[in-house]
Protein backbone atom coordinates (compact mmCIF):
# COMPACT_ATOMS: atom_id res chain seq x y z
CA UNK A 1 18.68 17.71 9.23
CA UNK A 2 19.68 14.33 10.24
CA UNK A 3 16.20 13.88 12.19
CA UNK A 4 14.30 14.96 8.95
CA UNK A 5 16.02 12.43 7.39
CA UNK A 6 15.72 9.41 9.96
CA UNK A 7 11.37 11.00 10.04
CA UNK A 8 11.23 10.48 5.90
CA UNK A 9 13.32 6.99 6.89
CA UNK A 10 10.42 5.66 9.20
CA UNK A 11 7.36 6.78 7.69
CA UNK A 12 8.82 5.24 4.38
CA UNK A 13 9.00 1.87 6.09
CA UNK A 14 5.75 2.55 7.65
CA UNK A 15 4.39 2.69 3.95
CA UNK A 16 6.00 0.37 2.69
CA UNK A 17 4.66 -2.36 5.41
CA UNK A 18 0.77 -0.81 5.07
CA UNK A 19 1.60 -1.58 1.12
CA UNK A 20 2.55 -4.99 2.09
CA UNK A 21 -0.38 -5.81 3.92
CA UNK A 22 -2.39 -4.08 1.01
CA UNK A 23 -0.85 -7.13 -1.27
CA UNK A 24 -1.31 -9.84 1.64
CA UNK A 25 -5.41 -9.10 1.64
CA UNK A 26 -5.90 -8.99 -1.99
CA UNK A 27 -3.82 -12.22 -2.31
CA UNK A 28 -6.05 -13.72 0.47
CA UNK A 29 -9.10 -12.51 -0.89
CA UNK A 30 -8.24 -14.03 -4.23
CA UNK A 31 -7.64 -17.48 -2.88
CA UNK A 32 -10.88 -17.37 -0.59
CA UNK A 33 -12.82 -16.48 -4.34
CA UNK A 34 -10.56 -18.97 -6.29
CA UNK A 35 -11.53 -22.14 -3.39
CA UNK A 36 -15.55 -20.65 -3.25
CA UNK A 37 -15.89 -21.89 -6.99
CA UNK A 38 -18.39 -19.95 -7.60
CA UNK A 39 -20.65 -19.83 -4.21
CA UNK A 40 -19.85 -15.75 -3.70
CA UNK A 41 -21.44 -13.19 -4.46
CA UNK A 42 -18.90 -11.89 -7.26
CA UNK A 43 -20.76 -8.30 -6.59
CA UNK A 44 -19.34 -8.07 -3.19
CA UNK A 45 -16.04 -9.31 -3.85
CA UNK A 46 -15.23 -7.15 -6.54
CA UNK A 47 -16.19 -4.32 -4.61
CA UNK A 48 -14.07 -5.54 -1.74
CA UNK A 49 -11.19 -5.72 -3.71
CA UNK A 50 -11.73 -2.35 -5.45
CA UNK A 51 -11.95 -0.72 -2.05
CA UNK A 52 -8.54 -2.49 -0.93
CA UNK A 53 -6.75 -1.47 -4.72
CA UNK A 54 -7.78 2.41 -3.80
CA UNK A 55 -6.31 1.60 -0.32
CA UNK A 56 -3.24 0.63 -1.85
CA UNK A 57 -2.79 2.97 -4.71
CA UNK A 58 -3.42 5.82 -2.04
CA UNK A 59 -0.69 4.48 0.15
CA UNK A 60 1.83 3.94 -2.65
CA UNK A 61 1.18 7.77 -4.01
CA UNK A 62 1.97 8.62 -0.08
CA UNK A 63 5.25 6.67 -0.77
CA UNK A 64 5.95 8.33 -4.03
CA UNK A 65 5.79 11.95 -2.31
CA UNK A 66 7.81 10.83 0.55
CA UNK A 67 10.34 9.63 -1.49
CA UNK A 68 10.66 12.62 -3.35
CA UNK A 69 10.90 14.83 -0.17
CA UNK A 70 14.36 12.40 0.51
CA UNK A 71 15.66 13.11 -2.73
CA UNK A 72 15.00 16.89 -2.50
CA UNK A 73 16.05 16.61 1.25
CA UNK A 74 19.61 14.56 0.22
CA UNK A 75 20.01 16.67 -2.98
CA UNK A 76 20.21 20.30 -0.56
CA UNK A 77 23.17 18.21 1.89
């Protein structure tokens, strides 16, 4: 049981990270459109950033599940 656990452990720190990096990009991303002043194509941008938000929201609903499966997992020891 204790290698289930340390598995969940890992791959929730794994998630967490690939969330992380999620924020880092869409943080950069804003700054590169905020110093641009207006010479991008907003079009592409947006589209960019949509694609990196449905990145992220996937990743964060694999968090969600695997934090569940710890709490069921610590709730049967």
């Amino acid at each position: 049981m204790q290698d289930v656990a340390e598995i969940y452990q890992q791959e929730e720190i794994h998630l967490l990270g690939m969330i992380q990096v999620c924020e880092t990009c869409r943080d950069i991303i804003l700054n590169f459109v905020r110093q641009q002043k207006g010479k991008i194509n907003g079009i592409v941008m947006e589209d960019l950033l949509i694609s990196l938000f449905k990145v992220e929201m996937e990743q964060r609903e694999n968090l969600l599940h695997m934090q569940l499966a710890k709490a069921r997992l610590n709730s049967a020891t």
